[in-house]
Protein backbone atom coordinates (compact mmCIF):
# COMPACT_ATOMS: atom_id res chain seq x y z
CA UNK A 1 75.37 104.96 57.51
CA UNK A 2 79.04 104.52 58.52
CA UNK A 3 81.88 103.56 56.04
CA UNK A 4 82.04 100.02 56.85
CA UNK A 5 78.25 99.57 56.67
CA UNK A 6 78.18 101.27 53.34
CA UNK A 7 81.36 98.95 52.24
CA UNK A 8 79.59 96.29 52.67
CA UNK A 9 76.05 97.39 50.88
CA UNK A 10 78.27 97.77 47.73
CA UNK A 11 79.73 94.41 48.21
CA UNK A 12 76.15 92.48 48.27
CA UNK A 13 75.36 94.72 45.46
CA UNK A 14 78.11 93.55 43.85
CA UNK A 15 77.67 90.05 44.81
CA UNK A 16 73.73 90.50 43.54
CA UNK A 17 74.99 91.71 40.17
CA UNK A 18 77.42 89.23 39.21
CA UNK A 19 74.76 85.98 40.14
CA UNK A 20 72.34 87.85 37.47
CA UNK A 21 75.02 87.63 34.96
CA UNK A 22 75.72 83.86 35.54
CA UNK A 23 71.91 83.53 35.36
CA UNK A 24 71.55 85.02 31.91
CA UNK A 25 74.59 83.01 31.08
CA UNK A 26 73.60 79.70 31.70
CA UNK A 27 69.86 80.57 30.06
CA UNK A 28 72.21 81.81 26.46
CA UNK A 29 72.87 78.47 24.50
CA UNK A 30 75.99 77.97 23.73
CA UNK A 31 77.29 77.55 19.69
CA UNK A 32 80.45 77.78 20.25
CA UNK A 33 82.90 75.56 22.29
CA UNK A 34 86.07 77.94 22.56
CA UNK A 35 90.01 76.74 22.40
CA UNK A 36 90.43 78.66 25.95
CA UNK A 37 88.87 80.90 28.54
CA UNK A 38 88.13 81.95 31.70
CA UNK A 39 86.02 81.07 34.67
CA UNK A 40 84.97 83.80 36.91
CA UNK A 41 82.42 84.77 39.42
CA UNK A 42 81.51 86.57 42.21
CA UNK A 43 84.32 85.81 43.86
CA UNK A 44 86.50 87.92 41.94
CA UNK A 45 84.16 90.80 41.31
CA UNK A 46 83.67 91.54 45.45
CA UNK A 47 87.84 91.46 45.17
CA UNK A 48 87.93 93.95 42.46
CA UNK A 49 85.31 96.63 45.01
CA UNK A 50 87.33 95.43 47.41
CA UNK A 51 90.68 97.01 45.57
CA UNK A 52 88.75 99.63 44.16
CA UNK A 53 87.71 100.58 47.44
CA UNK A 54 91.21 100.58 49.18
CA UNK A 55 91.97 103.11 45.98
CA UNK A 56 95.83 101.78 46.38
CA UNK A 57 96.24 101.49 42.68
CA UNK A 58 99.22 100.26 42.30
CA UNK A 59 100.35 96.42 43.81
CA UNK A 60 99.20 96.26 47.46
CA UNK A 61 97.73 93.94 50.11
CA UNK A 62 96.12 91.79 47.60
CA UNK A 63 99.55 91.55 45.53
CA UNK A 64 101.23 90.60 48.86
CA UNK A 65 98.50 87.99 49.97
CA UNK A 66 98.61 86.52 46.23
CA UNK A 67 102.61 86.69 46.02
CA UNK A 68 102.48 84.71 49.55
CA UNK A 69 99.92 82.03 48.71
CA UNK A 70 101.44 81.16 45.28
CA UNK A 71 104.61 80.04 46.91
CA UNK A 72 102.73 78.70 49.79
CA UNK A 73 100.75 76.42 47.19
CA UNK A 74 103.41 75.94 44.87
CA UNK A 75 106.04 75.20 47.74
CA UNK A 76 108.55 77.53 46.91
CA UNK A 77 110.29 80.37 48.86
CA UNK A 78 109.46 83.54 46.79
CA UNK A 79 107.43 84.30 44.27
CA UNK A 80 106.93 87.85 42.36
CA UNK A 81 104.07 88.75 40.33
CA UNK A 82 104.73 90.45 36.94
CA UNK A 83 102.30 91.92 34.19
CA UNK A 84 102.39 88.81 31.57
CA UNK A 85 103.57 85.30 31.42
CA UNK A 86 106.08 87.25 28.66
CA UNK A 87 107.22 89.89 31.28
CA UNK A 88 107.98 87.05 33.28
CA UNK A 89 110.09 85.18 30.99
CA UNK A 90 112.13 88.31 30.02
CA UNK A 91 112.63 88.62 33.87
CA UNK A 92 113.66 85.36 34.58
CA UNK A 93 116.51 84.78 31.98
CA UNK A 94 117.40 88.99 32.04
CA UNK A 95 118.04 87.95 36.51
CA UNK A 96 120.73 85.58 34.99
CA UNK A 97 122.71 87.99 33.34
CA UNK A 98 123.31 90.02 36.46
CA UNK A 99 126.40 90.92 37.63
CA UNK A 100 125.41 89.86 40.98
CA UNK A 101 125.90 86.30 40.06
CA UNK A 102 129.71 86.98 39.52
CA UNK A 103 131.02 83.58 37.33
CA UNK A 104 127.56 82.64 36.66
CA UNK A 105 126.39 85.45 34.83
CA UNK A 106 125.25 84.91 31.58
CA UNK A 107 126.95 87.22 29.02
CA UNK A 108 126.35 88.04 25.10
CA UNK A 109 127.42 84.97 22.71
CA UNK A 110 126.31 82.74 25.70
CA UNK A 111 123.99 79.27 24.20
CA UNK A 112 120.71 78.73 25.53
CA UNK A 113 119.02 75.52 24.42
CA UNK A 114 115.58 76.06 23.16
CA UNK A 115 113.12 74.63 20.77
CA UNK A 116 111.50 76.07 18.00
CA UNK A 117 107.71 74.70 18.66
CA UNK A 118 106.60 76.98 20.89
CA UNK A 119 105.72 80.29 21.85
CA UNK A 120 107.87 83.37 20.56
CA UNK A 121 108.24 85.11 24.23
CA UNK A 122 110.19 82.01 25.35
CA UNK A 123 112.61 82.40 22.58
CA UNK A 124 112.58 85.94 22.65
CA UNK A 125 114.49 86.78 25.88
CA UNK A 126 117.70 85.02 24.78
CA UNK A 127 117.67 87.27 21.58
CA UNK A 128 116.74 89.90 23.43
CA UNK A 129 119.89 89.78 25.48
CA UNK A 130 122.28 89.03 23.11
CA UNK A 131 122.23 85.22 23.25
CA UNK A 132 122.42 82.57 20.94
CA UNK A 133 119.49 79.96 21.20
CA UNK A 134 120.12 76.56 19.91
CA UNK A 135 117.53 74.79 18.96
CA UNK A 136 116.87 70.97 19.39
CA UNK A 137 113.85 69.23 18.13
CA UNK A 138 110.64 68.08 19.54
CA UNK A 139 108.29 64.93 19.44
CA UNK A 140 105.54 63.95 18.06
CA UNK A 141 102.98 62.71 21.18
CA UNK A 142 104.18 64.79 24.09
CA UNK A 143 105.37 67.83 22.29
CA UNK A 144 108.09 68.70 24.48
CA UNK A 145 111.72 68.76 23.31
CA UNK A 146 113.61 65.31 22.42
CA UNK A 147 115.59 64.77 25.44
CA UNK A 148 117.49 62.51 24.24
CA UNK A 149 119.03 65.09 21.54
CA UNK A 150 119.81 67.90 23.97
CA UNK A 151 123.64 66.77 25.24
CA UNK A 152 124.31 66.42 21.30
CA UNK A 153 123.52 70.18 21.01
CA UNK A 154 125.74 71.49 23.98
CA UNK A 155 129.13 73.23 23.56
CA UNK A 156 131.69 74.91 25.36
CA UNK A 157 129.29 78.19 24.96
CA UNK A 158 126.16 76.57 26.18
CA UNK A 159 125.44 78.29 29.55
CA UNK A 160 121.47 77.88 30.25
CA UNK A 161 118.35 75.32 29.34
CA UNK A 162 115.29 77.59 28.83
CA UNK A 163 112.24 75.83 27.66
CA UNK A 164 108.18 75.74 27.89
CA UNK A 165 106.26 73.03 28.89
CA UNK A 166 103.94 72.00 26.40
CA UNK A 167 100.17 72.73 27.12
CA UNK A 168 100.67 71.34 30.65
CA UNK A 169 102.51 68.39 29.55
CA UNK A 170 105.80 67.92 31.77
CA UNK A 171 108.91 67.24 29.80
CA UNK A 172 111.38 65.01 31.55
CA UNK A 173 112.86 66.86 34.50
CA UNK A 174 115.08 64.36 35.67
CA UNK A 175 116.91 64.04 32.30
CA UNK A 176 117.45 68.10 32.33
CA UNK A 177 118.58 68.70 35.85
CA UNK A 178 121.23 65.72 35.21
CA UNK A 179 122.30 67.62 32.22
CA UNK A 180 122.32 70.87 33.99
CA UNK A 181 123.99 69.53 36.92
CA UNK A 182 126.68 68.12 34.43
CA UNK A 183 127.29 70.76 32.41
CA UNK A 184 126.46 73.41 34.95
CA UNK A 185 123.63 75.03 33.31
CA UNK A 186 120.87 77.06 34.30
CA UNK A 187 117.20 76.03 34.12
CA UNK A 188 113.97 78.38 33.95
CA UNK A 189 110.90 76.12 33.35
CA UNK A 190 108.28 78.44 31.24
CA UNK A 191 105.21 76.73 33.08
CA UNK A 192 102.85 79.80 31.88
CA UNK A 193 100.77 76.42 30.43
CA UNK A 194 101.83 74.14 32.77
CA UNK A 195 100.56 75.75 36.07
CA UNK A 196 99.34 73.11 38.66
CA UNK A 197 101.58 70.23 36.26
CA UNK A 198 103.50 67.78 38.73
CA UNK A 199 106.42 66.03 37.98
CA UNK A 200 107.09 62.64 40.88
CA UNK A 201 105.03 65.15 43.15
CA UNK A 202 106.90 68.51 42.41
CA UNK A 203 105.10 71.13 40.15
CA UNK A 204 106.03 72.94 37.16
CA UNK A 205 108.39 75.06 37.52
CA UNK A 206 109.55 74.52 40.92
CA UNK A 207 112.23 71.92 39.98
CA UNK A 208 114.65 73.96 38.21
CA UNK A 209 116.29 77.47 39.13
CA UNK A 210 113.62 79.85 37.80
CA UNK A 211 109.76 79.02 37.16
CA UNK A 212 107.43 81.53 34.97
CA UNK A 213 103.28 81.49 34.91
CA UNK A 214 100.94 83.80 32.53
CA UNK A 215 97.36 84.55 34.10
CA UNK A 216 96.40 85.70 30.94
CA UNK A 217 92.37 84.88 30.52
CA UNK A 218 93.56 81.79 28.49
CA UNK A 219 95.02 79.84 31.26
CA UNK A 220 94.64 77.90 34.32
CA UNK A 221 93.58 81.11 36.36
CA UNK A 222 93.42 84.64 35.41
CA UNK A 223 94.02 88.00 37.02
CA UNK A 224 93.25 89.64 33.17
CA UNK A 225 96.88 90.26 32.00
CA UNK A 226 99.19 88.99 34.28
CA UNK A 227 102.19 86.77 35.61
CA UNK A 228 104.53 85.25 38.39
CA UNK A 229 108.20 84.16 38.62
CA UNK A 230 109.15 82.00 41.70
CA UNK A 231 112.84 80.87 42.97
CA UNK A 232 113.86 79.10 45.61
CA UNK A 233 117.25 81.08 45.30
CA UNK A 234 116.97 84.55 47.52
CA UNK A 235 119.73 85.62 45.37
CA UNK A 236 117.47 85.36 42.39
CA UNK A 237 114.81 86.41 44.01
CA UNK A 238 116.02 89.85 44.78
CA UNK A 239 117.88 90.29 41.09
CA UNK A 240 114.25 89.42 39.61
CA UNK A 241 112.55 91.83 41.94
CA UNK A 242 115.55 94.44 40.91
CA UNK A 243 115.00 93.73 37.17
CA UNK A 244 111.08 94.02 37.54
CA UNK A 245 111.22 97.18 39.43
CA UNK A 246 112.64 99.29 37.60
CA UNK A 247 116.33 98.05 38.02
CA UNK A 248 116.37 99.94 41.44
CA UNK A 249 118.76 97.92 43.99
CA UNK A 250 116.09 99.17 47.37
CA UNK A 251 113.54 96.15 47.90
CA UNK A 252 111.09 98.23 49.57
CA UNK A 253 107.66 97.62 49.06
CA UNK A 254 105.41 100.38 47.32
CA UNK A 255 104.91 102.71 50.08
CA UNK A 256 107.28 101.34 52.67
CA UNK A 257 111.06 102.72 53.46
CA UNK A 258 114.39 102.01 55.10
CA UNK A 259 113.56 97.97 55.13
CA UNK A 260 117.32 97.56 55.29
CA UNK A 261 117.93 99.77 57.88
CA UNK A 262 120.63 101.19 55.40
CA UNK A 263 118.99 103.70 53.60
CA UNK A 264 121.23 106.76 53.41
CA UNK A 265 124.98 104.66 54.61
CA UNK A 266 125.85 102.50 51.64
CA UNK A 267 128.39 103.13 48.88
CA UNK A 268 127.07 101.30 45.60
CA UNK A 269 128.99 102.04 42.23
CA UNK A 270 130.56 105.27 41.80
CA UNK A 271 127.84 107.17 43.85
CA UNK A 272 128.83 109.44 46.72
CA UNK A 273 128.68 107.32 50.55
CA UNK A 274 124.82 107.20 51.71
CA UNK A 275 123.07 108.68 48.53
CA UNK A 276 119.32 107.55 49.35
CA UNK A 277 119.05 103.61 48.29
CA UNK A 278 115.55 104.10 47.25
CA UNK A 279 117.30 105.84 44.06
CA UNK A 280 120.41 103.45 43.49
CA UNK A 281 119.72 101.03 40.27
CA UNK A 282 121.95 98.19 40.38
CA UNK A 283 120.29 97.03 36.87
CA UNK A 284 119.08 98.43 33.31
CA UNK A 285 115.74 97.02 34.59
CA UNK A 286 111.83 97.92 33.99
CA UNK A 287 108.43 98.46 35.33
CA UNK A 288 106.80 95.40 34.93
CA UNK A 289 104.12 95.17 38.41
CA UNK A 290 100.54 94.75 38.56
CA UNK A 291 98.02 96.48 40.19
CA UNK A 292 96.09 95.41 43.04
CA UNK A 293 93.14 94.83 41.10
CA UNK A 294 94.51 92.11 38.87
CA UNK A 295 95.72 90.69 42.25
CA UNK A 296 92.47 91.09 43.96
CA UNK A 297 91.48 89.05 40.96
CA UNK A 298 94.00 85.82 40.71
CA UNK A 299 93.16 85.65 45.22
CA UNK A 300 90.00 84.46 44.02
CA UNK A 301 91.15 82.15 41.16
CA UNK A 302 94.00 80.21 43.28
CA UNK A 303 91.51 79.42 45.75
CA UNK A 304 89.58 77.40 42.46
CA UNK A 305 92.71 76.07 41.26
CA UNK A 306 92.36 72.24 42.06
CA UNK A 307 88.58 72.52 40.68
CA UNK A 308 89.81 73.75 37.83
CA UNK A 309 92.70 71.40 37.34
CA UNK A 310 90.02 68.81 37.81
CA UNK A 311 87.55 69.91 35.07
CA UNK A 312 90.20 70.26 32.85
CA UNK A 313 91.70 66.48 33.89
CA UNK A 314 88.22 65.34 33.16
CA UNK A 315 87.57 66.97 29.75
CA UNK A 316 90.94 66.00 28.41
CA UNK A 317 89.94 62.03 29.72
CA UNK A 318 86.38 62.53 27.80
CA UNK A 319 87.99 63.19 24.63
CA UNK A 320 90.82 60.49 24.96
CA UNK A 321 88.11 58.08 25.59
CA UNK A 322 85.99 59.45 22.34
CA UNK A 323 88.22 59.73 19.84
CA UNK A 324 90.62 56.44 20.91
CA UNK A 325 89.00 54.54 18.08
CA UNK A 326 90.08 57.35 15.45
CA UNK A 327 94.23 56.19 15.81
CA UNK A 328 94.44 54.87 12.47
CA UNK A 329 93.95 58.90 11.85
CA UNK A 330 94.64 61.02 14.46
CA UNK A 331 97.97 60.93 16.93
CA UNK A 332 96.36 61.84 20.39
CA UNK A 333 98.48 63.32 23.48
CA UNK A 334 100.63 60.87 25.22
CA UNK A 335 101.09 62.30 28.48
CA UNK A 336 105.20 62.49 29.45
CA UNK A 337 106.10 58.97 32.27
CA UNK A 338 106.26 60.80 36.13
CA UNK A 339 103.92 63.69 34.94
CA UNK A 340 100.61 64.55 35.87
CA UNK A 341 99.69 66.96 33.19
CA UNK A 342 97.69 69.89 33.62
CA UNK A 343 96.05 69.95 30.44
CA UNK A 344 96.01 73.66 28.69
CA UNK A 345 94.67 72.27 25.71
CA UNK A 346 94.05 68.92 23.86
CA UNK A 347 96.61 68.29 20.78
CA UNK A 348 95.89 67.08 18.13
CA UNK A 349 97.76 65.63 15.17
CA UNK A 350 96.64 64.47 11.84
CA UNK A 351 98.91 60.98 10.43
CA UNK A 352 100.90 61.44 7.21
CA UNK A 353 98.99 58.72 5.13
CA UNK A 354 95.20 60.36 6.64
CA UNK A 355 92.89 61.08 3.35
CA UNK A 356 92.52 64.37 5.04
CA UNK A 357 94.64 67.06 5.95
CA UNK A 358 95.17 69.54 8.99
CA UNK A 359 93.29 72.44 7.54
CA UNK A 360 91.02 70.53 6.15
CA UNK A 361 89.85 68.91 9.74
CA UNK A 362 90.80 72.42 11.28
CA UNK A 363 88.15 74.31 8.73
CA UNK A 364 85.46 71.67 9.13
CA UNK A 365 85.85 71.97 13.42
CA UNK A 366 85.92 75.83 12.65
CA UNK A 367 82.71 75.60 10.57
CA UNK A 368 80.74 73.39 13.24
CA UNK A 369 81.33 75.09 16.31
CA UNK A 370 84.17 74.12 17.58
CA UNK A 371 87.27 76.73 18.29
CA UNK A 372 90.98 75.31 17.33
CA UNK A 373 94.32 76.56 17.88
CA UNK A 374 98.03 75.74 16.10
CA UNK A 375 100.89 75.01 18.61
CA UNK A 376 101.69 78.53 18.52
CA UNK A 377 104.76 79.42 16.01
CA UNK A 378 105.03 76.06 14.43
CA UNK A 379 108.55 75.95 13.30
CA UNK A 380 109.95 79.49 14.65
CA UNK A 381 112.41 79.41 12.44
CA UNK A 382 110.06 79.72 9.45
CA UNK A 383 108.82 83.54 10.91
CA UNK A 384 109.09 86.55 10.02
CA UNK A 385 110.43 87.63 13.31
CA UNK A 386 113.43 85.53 12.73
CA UNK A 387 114.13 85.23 8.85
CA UNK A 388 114.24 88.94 8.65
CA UNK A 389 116.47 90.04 11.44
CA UNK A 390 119.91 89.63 11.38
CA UNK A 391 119.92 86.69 14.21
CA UNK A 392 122.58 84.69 14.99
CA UNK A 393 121.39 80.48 15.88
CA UNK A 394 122.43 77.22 16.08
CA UNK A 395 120.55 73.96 15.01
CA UNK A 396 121.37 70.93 17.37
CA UNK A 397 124.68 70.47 17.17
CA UNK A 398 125.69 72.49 13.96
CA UNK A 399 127.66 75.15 13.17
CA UNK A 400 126.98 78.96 14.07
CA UNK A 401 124.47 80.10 11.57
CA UNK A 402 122.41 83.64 10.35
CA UNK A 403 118.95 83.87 10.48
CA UNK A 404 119.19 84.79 6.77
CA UNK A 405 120.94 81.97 5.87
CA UNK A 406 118.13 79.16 6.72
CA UNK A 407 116.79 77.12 3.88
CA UNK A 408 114.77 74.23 3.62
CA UNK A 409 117.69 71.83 4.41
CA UNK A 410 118.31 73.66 8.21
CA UNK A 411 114.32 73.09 8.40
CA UNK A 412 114.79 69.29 7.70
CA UNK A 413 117.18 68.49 10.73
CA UNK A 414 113.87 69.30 12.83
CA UNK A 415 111.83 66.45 11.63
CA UNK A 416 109.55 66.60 14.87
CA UNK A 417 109.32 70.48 14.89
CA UNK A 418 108.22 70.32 11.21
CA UNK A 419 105.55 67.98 11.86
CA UNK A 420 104.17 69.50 14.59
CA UNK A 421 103.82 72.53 12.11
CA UNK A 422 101.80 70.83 9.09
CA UNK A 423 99.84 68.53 11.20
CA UNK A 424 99.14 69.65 14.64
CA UNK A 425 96.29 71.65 16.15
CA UNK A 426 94.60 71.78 19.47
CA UNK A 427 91.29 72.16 20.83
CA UNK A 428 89.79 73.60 24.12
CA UNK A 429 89.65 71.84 27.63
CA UNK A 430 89.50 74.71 29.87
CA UNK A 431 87.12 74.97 32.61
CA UNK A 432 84.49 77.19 30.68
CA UNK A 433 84.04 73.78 28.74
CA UNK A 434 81.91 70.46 29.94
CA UNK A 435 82.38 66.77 28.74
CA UNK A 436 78.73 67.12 27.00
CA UNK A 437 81.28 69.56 25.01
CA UNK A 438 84.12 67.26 24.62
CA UNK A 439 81.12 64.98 23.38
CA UNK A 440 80.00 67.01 21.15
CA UNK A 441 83.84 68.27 19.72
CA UNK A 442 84.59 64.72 19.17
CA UNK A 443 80.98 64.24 17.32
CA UNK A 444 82.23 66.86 15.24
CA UNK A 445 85.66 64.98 14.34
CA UNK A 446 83.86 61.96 14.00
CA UNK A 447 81.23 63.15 11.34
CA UNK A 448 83.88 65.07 9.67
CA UNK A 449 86.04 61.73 9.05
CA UNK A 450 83.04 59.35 7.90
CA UNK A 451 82.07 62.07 5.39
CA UNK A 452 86.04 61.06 3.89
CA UNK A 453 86.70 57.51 4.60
């Protein structure tokens, strides 16, 4: 047997293997409907020999066929896979502190407007760099930040909007590229729960200047641990790939030199003329790539994207439908005007005069089955990571204040963020769930409210 003919012996092999596994999974029953997960198959498995086989190890042809149909399917110019939706968030605001951007640079002391219901790796980044976010609240319904409240909050300091969009809900892109147009801001749209989310047509994160995805198992597609940044900017398209790559200024692929045809004539810094570009770092950057496994991996997931987006449109629709005759109780999603969400996961919120709380509908859903989530930090402000660091922040429009300092009356002027902290959950959508599930979640809710009222 030649190499070729034994390639592909493994690959039907492989192929065999993972339609026995989907047999013995659809024979298990199932007693537990999960928050999140992942849909794979043997799709992805041939990918992964296929990467194994190439023994590249490190990001390859798979990583520049993914890289290429992202923006393709996205409609953006570049796009640059990175090892987590995090990684790509610190990536994406770090690129806007580079001194390539002259004026524009961010600096230390600069104001980012954030919120504070949300994950901590989209906060993170601003502290990370010196930055002071400024936090404005959210609302109740969509979850996303309170528009309306953001110009309030922005100063003379305020150089950058950086926010998430909330479990695939759009917040109102129109209203924050006016601001930012006004005031001359910068936007990155975290979309790592928002991929395949369109706002009048255009998707998440391809509106503003910087876009972020996580393919962590959790999300719309996986590659295992894993993210993207895209840009429409070539600018920031070669400070991100600087930053991710170790800070090196050379944008040489893995493998490949002299791209520029300048490899050993330029003078950069205080280096002698023509010292080898493949070692000149233009930024205090890291090494945040893939391998061409994880790539090999997310090839096979794009090309399920819209089915996905569609089982999770449908499960979300199931349980708006079931529980719409629980509103004297429950406060269901209201999806944001111009979007079409992508639904990461189905919020939930429990009303102020219910004869129930959140943990007590949250422990009953736990108990029966059925897998729940908070909206990640709750109020931010109230964690550890921030009330015992010496963090500088600002809350709408006050004044400068300490981490340390915060009390229960700085927690108060977030009335939305709050809420969303004592009375919000989620529950799962994904496409490893069915509506017979969503039927059988909102069963749950429904028994566990007649046993109350």
């Amino acid at each position: 047997m030649n190499k070729e003919s034994i390639k592909q012996q493994i690959l039907d092999l492989a192929k065999d293997y993972a339609n026995c596994l989907e047999e013995e999974k659809a024979k298990r029953e199932k007693k537990y409907i999960p928050a999140s997960g992942k849909n794979i198959g043997c799709e992805e498995l041939i990918n992964m020999f296929e990467a194994s086989m190439d023994m590249w190890l490190t990001s390859g042809r798979f990583n520049d066929e993914f890289e290429k149909d992202f923006a393709q399917k996205l409609g953006v110019k570049y796009a640059l896979t990175t090892n987590s939706g995090s990684s790509a968030n610190l990536l994406a605001f770090s690129a806007l502190t580079s001194h390539k951007l002259q004026d524009r640079a961010l600096k230390k002391g600069d104001e980012v407007i954030a919120v504070a219901a949300g994950f901590p790796t989209t906060v993170n980044p601003i502290i990370q760099n010196g930055m002071i976010p400024v936090f404005v609240d959210c609302e109740v319904g969509t979850y996303n930040i309170d528009v309306n409240k953001i110009e309030e909050a922005i100063s003379p300091k305020t150089r950058a909007i950086f926010l998430a969009h909330t479990l695939g809900n759009m917040y109102d892109m129109d209203k924050i590229m006016d601001l930012a147009q006004k005031y001359n801001l910068w936007v990155i749209e975290d979309s790592c729960d928002a991929l395949g989310a369109k706002w009048n047509g255009k998707y998440a994160g391809t509106i503003g200047h910087i876009g972020t995805y996580s393919f962590y198992p959790a999300h719309h597609i996986t590659m295992g641990e894993g993210g993207a940044v895209v840009t429409n900017d070539p600018i920031l398209h070669r400070i991100i790939m600087s930053f991710r790559d170790w800070g090196r200024d050379c944008w040489c692929k893995p493998g490949c030199d002299d791209t520029c045809h300048n490899r050993f004539n330029l003078k950069l810094g205080n280096l002698p003329k023509g010292y080898d570009h493949k070692y000149t770092y233009s930024h205090i950057g890291y090494n945040l790539k893939i391998t061409d496994w994880q790539a090999a991996i997310a090839l096979a997931q794009l090309k399920k994207l819209d089915k996905f987006l569609a089982m999770r449109k449908e499960n979300a629709e199931t349980l708006l439908r079931e529980l719409s005759d629980l509103e004297d109780y429950l406060i269901l999603p209201k999806i944001t005007e111009n979007c079409t969400p992508s639904w990461f996961g189905f919020l939930i919120s429990v009303k102020e005069n219910a004869p129930f709380t959140k943990q007590d509908l949250v422990k009953y859903l736990e108990a029966n089955g059925i897998g729940t989530r908070q909206l990640f930090a709750g109020n931010i402000l109230r964690q550890p990571m921030i009330v015992e660091n010496d963090i500088n922040l600002r809350i709408g429009s006050s004044e400068l204040l300490n981490a340390k300092e915060l009390h229960e009356i700085h927690y108060a002027s977030l009335p939305g963020t709050e809420f969303i902290m004592n009375h919000t959950f989620w529950v799962g959508v994904a496409q490893n769930n069915t509506p017979e599930d969503m039927k059988k979640t909102s069963k749950v809710i429904h028994d566990f409210i007649r046993s109350i009222v």
